[in-house]
PDB file of N, CA and C in Angstrom:
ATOM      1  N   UNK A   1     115.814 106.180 121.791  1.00  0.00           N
ATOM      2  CA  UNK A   1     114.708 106.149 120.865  1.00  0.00           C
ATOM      3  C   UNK A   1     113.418 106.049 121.658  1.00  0.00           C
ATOM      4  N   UNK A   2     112.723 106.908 121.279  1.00  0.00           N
ATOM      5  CA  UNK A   2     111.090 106.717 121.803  1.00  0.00           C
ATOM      6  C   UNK A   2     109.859 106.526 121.240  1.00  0.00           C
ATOM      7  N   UNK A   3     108.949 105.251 121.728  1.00  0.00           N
ATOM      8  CA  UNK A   3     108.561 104.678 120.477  1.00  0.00           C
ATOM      9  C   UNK A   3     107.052 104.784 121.441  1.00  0.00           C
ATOM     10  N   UNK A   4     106.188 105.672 120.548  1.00  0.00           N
ATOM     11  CA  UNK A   4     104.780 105.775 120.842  1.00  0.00           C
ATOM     12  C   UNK A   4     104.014 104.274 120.903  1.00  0.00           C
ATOM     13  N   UNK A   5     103.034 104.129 122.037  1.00  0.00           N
ATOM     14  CA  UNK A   5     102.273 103.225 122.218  1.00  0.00           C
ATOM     15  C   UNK A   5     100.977 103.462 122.168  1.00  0.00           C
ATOM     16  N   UNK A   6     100.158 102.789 121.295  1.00  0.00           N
ATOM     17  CA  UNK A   6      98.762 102.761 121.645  1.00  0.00           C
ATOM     18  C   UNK A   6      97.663 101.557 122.268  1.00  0.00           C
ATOM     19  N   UNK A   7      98.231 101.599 123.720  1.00  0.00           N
ATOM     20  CA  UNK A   7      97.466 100.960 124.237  1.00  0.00           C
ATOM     21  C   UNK A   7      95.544 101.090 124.076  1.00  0.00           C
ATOM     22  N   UNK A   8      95.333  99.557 124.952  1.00  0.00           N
ATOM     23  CA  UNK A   8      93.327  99.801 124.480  1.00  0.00           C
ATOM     24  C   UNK A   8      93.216 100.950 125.622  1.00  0.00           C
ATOM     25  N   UNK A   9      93.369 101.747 126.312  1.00  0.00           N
ATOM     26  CA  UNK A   9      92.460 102.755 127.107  1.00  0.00           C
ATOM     27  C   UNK A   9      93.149 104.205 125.802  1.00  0.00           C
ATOM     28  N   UNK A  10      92.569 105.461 126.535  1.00  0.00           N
ATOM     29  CA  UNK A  10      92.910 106.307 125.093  1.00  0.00           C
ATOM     30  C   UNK A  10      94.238 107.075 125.284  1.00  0.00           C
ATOM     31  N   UNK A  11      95.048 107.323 126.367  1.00  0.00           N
ATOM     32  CA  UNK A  11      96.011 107.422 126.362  1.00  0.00           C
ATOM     33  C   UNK A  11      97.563 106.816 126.438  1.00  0.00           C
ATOM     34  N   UNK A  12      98.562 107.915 125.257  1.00  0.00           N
ATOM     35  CA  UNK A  12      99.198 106.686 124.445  1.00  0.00           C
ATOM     36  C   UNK A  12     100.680 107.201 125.713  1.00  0.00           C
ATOM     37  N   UNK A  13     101.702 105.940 125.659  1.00  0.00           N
ATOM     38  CA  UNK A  13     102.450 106.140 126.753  1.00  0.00           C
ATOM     39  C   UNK A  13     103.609 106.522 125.748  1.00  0.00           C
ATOM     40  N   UNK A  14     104.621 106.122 126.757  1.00  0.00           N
ATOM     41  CA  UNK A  14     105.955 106.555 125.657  1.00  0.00           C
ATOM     42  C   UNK A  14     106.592 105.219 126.321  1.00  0.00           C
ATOM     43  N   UNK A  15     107.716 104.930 125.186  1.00  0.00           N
ATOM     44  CA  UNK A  15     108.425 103.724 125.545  1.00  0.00           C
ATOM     45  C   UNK A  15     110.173 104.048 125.786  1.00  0.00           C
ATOM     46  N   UNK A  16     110.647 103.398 125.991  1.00  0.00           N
ATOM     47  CA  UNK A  16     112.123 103.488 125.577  1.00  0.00           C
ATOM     48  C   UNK A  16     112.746 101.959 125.228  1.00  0.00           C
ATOM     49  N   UNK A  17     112.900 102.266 123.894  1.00  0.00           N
ATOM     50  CA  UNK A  17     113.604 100.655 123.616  1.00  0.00           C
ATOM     51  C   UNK A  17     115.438 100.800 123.478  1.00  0.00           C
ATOM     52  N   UNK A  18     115.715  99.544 124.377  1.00  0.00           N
ATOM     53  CA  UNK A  18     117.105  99.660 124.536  1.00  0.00           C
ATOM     54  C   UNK A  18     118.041  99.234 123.351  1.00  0.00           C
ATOM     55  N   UNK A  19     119.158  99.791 122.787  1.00  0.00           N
ATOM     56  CA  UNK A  19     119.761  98.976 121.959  1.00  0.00           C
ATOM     57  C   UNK A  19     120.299  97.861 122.445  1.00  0.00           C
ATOM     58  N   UNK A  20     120.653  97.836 123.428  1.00  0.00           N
ATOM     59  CA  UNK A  20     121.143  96.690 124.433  1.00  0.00           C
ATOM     60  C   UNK A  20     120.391  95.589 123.829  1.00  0.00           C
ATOM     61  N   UNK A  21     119.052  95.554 124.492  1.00  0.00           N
ATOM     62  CA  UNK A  21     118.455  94.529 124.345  1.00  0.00           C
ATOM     63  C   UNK A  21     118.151  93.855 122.829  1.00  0.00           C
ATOM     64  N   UNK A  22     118.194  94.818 122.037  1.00  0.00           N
ATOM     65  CA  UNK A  22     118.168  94.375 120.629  1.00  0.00           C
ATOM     66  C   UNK A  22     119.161  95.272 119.416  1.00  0.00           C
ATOM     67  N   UNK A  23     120.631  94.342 119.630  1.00  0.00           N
ATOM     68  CA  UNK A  23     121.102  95.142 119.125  1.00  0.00           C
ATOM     69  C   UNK A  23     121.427  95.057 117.507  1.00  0.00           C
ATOM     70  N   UNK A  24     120.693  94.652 116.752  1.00  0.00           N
ATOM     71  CA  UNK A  24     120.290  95.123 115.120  1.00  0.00           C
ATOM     72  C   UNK A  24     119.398  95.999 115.101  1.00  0.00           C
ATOM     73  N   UNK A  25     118.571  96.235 116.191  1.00  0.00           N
ATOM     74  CA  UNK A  25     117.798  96.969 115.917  1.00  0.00           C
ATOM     75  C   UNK A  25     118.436  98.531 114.554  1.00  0.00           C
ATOM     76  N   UNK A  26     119.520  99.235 115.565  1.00  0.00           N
ATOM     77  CA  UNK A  26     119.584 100.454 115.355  1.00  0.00           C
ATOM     78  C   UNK A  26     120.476 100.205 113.702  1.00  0.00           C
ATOM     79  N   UNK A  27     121.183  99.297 113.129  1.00  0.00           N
ATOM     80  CA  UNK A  27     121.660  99.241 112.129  1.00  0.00           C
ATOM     81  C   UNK A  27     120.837  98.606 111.511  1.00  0.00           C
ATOM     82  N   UNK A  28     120.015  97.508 111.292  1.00  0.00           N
ATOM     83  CA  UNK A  28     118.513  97.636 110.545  1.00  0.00           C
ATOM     84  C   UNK A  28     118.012  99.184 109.760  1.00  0.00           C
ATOM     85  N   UNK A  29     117.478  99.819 111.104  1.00  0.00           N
ATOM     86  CA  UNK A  29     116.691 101.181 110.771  1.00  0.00           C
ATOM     87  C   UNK A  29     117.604 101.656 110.371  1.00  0.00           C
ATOM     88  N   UNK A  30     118.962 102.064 110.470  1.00  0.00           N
ATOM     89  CA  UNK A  30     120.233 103.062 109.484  1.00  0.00           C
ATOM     90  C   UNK A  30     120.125 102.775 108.141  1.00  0.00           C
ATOM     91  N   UNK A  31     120.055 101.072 107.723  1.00  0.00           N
ATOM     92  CA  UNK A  31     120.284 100.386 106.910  1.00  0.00           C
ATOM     93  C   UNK A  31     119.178 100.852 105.698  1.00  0.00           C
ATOM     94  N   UNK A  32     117.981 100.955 106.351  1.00  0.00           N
ATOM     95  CA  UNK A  32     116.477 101.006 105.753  1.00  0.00           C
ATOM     96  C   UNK A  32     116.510 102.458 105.203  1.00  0.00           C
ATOM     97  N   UNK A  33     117.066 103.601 105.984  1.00  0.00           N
ATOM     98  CA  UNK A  33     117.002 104.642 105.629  1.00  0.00           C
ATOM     99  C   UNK A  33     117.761 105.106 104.708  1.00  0.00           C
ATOM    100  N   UNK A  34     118.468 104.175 104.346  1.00  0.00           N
ATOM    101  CA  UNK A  34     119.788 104.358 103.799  1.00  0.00           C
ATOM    102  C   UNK A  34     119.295 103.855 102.513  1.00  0.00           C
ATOM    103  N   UNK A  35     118.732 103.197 102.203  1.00  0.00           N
ATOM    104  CA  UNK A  35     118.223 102.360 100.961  1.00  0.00           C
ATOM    105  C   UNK A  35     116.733 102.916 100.433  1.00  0.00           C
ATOM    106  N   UNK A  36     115.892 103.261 101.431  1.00  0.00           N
ATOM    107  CA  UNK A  36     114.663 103.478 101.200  1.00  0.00           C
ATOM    108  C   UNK A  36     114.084 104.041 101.371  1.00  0.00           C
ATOM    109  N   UNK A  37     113.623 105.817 100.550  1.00  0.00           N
ATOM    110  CA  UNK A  37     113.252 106.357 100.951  1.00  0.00           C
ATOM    111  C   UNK A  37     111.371 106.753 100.833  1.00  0.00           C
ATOM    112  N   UNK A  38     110.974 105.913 100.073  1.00  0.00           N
ATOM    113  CA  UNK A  38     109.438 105.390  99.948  1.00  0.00           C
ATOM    114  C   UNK A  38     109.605 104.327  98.920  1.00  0.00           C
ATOM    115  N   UNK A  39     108.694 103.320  99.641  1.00  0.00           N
ATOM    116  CA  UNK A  39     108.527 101.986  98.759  1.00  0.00           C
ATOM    117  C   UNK A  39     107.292 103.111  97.301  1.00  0.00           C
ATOM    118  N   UNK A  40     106.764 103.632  97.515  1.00  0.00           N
ATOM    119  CA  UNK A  40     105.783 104.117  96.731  1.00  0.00           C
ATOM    120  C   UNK A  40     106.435 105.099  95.460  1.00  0.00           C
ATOM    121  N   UNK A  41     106.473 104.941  94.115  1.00  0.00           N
ATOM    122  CA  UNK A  41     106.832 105.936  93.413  1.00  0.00           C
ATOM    123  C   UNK A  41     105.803 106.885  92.698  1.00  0.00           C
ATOM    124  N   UNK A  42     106.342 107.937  92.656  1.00  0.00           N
ATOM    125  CA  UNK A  42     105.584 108.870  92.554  1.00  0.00           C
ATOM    126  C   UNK A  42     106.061 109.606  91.016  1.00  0.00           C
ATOM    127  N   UNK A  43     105.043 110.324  90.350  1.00  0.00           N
ATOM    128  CA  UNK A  43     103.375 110.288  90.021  1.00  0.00           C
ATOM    129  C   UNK A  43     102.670 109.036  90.263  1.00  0.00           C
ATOM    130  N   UNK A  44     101.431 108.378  91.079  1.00  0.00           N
ATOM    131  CA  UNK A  44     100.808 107.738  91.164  1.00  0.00           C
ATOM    132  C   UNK A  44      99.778 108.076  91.579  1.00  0.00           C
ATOM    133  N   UNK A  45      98.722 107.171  90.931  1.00  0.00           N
ATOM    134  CA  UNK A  45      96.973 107.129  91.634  1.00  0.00           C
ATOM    135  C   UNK A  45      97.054 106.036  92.779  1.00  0.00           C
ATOM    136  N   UNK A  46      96.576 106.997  94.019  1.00  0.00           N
ATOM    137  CA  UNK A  46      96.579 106.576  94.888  1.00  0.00           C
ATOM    138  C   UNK A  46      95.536 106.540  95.723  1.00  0.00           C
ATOM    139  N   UNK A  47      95.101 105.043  96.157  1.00  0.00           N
ATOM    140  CA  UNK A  47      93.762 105.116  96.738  1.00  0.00           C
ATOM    141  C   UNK A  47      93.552 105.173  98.261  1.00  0.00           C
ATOM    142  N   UNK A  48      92.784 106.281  98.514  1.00  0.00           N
ATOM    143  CA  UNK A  48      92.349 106.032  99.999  1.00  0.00           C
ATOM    144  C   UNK A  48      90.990 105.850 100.794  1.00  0.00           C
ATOM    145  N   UNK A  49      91.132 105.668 101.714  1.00  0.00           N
ATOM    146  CA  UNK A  49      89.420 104.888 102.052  1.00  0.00           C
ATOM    147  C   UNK A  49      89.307 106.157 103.001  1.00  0.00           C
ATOM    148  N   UNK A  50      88.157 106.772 102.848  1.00  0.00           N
ATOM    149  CA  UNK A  50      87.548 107.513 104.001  1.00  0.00           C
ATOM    150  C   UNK A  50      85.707 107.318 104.360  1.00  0.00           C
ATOM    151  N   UNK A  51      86.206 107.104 105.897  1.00  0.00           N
ATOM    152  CA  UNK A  51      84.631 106.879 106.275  1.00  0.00           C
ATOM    153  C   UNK A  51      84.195 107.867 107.523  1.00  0.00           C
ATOM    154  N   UNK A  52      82.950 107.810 107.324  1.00  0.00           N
ATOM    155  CA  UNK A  52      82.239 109.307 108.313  1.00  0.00           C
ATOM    156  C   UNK A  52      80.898 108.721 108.216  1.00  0.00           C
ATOM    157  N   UNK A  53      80.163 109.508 108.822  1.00  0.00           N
ATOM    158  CA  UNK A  53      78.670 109.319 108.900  1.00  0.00           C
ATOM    159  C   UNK A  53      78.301 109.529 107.691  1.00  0.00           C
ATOM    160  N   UNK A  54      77.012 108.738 107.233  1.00  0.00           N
ATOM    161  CA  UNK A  54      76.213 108.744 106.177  1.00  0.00           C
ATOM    162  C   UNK A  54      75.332 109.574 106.132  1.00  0.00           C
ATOM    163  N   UNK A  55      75.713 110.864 105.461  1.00  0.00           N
ATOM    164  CA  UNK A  55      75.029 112.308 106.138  1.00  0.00           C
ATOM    165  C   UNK A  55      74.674 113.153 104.628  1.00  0.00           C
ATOM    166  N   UNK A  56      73.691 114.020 103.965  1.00  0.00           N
ATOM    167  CA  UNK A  56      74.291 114.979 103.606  1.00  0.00           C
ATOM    168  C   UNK A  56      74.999 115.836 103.153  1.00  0.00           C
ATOM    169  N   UNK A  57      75.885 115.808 102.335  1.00  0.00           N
ATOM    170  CA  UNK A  57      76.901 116.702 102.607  1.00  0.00           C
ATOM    171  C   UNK A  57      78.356 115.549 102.242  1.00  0.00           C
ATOM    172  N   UNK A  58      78.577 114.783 102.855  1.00  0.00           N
ATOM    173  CA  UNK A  58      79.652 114.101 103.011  1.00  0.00           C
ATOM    174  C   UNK A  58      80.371 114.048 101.896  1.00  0.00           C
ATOM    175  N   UNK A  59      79.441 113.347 100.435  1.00  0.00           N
ATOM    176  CA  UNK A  59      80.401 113.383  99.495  1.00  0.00           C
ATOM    177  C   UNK A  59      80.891 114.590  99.217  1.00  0.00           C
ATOM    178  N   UNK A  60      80.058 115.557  98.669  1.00  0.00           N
ATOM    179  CA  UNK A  60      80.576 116.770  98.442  1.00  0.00           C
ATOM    180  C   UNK A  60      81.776 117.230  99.296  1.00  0.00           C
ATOM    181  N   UNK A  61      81.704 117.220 100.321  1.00  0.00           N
ATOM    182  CA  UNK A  61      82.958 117.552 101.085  1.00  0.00           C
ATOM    183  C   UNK A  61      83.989 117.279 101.276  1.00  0.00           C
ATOM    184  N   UNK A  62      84.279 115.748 100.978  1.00  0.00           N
ATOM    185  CA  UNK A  62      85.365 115.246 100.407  1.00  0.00           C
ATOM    186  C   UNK A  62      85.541 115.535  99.665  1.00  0.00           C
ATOM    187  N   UNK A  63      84.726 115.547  98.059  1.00  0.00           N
ATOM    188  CA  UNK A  63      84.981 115.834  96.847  1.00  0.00           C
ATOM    189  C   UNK A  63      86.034 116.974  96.865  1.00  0.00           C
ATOM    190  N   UNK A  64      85.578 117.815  97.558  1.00  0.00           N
ATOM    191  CA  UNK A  64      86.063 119.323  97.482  1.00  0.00           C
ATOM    192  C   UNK A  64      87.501 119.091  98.258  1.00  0.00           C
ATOM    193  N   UNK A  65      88.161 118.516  99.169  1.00  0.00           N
ATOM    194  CA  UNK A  65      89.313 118.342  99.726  1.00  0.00           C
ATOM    195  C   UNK A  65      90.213 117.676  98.624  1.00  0.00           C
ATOM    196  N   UNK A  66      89.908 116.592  97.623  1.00  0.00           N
ATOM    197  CA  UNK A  66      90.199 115.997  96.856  1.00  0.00           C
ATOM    198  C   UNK A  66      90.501 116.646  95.858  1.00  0.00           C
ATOM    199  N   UNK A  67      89.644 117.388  95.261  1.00  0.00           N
ATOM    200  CA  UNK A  67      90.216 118.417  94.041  1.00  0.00           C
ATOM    201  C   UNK A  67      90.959 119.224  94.769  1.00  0.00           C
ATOM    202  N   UNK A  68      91.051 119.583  95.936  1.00  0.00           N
ATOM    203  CA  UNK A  68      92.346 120.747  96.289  1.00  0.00           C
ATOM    204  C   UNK A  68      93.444 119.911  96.008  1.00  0.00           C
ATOM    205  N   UNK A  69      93.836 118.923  95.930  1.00  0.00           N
ATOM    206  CA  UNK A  69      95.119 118.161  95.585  1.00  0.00           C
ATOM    207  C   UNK A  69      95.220 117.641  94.647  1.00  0.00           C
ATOM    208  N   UNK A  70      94.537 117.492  93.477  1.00  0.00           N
ATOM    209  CA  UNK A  70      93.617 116.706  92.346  1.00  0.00           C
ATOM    210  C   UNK A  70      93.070 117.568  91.468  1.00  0.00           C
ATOM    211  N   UNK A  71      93.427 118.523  90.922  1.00  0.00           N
ATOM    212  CA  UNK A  71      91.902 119.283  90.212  1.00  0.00           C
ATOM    213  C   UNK A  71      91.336 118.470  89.356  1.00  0.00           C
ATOM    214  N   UNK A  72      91.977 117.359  88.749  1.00  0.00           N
ATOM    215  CA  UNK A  72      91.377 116.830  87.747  1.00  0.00           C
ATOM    216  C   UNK A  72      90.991 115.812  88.070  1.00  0.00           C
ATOM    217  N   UNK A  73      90.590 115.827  88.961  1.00  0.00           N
ATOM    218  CA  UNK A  73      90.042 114.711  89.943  1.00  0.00           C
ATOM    219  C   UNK A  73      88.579 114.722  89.768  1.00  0.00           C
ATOM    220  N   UNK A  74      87.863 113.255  89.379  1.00  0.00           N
ATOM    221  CA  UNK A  74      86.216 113.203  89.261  1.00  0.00           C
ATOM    222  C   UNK A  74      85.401 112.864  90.576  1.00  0.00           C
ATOM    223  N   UNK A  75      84.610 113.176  90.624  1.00  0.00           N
ATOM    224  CA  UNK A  75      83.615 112.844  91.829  1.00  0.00           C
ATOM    225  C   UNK A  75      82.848 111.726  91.551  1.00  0.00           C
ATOM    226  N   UNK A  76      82.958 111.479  90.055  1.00  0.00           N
ATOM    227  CA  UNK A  76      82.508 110.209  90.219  1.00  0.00           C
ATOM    228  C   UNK A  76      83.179 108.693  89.756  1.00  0.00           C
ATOM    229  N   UNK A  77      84.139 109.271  90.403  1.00  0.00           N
ATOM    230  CA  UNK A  77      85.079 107.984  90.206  1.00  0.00           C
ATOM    231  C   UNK A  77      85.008 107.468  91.999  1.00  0.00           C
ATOM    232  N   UNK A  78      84.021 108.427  93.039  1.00  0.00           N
ATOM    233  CA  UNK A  78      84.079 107.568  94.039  1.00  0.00           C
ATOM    234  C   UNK A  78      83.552 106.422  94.168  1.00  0.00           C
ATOM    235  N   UNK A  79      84.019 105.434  95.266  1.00  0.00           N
ATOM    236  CA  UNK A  79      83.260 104.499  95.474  1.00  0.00           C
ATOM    237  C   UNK A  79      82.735 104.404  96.392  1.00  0.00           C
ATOM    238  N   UNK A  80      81.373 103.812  96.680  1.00  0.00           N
ATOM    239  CA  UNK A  80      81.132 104.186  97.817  1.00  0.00           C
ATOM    240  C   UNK A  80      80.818 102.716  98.481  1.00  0.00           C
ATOM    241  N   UNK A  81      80.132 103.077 100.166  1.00  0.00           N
ATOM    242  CA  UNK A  81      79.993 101.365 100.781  1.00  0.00           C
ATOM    243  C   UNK A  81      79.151 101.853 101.897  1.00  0.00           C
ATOM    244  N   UNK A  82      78.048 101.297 102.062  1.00  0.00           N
ATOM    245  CA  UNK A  82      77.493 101.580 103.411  1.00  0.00           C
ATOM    246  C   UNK A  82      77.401 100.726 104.373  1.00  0.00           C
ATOM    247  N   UNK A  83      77.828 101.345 105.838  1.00  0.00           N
ATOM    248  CA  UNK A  83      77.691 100.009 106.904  1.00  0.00           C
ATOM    249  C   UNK A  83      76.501  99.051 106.979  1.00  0.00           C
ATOM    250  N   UNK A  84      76.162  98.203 107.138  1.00  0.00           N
ATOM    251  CA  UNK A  84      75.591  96.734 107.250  1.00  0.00           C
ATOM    252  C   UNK A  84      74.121  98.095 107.834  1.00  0.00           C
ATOM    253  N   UNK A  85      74.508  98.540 109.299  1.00  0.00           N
ATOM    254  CA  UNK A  85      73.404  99.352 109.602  1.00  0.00           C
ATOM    255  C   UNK A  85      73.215 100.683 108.462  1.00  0.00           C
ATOM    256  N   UNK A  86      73.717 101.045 107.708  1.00  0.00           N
ATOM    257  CA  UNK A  86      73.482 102.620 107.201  1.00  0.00           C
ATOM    258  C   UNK A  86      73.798 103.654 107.318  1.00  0.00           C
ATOM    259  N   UNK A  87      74.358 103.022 109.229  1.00  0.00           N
ATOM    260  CA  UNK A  87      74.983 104.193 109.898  1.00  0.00           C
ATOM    261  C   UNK A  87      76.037 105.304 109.125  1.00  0.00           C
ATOM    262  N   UNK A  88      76.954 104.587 108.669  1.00  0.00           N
ATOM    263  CA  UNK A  88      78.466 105.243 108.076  1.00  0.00           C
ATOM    264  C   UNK A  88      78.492 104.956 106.701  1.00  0.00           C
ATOM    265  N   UNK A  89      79.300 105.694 105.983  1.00  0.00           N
ATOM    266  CA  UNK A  89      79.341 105.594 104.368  1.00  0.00           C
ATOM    267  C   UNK A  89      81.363 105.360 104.522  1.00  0.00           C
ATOM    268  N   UNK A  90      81.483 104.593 103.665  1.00  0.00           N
ATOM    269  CA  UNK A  90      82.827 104.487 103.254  1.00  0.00           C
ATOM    270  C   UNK A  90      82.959 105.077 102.007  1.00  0.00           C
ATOM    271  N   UNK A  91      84.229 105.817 101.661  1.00  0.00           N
ATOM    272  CA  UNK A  91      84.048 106.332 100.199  1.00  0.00           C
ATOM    273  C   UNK A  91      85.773 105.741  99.984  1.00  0.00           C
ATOM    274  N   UNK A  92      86.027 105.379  98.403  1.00  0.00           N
ATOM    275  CA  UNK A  92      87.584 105.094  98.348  1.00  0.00           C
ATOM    276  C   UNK A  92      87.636 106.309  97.151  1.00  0.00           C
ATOM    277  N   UNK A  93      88.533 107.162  97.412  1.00  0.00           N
ATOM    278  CA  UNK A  93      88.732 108.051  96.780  1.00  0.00           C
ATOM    279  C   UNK A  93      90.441 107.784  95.922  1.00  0.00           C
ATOM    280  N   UNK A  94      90.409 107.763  94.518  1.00  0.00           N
ATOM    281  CA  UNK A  94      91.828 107.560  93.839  1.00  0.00           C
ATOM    282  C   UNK A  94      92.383 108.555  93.069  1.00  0.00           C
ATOM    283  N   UNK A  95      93.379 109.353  94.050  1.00  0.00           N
ATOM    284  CA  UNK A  95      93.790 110.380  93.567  1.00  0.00           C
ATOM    285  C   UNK A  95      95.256 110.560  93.358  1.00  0.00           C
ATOM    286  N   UNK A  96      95.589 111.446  92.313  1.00  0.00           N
ATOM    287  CA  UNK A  96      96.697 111.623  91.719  1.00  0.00           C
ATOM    288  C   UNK A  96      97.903 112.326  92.224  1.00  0.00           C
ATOM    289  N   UNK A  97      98.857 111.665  93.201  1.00  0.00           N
ATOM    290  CA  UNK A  97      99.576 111.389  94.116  1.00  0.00           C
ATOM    291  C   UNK A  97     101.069 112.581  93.742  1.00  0.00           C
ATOM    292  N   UNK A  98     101.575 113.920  93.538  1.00  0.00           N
ATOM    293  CA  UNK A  98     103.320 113.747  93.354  1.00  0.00           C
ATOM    294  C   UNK A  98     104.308 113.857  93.573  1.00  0.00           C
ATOM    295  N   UNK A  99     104.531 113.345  95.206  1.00  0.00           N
ATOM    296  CA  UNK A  99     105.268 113.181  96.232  1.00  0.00           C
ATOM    297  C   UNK A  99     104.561 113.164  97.388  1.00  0.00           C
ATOM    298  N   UNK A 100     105.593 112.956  98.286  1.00  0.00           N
ATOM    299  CA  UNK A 100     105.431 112.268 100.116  1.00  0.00           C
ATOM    300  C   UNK A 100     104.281 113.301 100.488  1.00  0.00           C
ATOM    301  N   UNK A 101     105.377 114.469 100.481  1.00  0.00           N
ATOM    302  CA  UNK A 101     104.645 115.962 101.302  1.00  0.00           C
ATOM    303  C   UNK A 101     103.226 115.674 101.000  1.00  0.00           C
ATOM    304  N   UNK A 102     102.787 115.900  99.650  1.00  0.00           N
ATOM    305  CA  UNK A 102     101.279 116.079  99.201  1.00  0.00           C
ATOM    306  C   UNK A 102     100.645 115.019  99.680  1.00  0.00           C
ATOM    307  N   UNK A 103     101.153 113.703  99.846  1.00  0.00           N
ATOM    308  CA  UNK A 103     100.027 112.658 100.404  1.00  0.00           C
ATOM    309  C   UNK A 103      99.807 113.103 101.867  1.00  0.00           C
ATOM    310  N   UNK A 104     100.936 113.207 102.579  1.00  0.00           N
ATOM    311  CA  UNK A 104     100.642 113.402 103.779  1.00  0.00           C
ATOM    312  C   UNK A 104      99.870 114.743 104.606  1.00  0.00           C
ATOM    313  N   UNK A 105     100.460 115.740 103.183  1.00  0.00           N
ATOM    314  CA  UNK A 105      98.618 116.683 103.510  1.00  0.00           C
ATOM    315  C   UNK A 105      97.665 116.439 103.545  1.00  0.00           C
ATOM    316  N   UNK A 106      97.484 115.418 102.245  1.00  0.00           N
ATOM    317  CA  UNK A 106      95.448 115.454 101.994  1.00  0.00           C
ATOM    318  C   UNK A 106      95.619 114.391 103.196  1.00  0.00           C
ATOM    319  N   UNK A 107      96.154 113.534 103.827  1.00  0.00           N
ATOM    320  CA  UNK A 107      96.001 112.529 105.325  1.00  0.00           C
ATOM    321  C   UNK A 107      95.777 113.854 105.922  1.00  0.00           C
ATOM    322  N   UNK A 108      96.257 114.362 106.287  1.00  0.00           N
ATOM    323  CA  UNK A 108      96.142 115.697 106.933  1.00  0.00           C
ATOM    324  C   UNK A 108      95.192 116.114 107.233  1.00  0.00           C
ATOM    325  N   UNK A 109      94.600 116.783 105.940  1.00  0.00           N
ATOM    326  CA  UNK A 109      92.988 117.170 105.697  1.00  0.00           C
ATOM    327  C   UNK A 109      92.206 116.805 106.074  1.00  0.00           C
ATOM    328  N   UNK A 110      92.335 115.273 105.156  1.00  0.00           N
ATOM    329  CA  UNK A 110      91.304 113.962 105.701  1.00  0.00           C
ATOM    330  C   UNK A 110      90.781 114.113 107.499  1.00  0.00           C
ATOM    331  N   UNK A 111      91.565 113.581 107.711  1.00  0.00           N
ATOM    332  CA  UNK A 111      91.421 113.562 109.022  1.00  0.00           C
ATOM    333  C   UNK A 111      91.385 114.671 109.848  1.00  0.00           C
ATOM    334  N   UNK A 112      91.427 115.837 109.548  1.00  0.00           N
ATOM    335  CA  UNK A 112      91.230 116.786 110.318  1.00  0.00           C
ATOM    336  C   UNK A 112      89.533 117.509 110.107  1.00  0.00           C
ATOM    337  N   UNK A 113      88.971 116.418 108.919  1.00  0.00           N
ATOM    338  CA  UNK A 113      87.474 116.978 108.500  1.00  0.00           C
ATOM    339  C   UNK A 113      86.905 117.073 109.676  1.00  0.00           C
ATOM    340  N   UNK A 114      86.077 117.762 109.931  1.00  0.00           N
ATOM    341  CA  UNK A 114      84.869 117.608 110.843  1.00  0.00           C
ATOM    342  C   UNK A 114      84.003 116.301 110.621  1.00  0.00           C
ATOM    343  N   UNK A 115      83.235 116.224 109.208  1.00  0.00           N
ATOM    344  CA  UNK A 115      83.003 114.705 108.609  1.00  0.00           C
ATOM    345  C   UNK A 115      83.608 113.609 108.833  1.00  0.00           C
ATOM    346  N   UNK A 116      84.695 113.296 108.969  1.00  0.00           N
ATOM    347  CA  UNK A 116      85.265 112.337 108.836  1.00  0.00           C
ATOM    348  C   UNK A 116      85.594 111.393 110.307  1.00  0.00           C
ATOM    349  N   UNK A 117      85.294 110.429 110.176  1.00  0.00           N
ATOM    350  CA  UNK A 117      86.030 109.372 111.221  1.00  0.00           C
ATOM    351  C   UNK A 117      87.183 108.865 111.051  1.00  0.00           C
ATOM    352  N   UNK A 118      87.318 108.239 110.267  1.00  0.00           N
ATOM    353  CA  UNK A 118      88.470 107.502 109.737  1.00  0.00           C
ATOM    354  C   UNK A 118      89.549 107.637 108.392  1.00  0.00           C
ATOM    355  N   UNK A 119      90.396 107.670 108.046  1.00  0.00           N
ATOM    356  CA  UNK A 119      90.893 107.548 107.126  1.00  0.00           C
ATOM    357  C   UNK A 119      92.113 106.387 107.131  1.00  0.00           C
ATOM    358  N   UNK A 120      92.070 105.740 105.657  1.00  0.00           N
ATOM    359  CA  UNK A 120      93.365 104.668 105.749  1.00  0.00           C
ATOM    360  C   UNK A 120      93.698 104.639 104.012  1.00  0.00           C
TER     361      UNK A 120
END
């Protein structure tokens, strides 16, 4: 098993964890997969936080990633938050979720904006 690290400098190492050394490990994770295949059920509104510079443009551009997965999705159901400086805008966007695949596109999206810094 190889288990990504993100150390503080920016490159991430690779690990190898032994069953040896921990051996529930690997029947734990069998166990989990075996029982659980998302704690999350789906159709759900599902909220996510995205933040980027306080720019311009920003809402709209989310907006528009959001209705690609959402059409009936409002723009003004965002919320918004600005950093202490002004610098960055947080927006929590709650959109209508119906299955794994589709969340993990618009993460996808999200984060592949040009706009965007962060998503969670």
């Amino acid at each position: 098993m190889v288990v990504r690290d993100a150390p503080s400098s920016s490159k991430a190492t690779n690990c190898r964890v032994s069953y040896r050394a921990f051996p529930n490990l690997l029947e734990k994770n069998l166990h989990m997969a075996e029982t659980t295949d998302s704690l999350i059920e789906y159709p759900c509104d599902f909220p996510i936080k995205v933040m980027g510079l306080n720019v311009d443009g920003f809402i709209p551009a989310i907006s528009f990633v959001a209705r690609q997965f959402d059409p009936s999705w409002q723009e003004s159901s965002i919320e918004t938050r600005e950093s202490k400086g002004g610098k960055y805008l947080g927006l929590t966007l709650t959109v209508r979720i119906h299955n794994r695949e589709q969340l993990d596109e618009l993460y996808r999206t999200l984060s592949s904006h040009p706009m965007v810094k962060v998503v969670l």
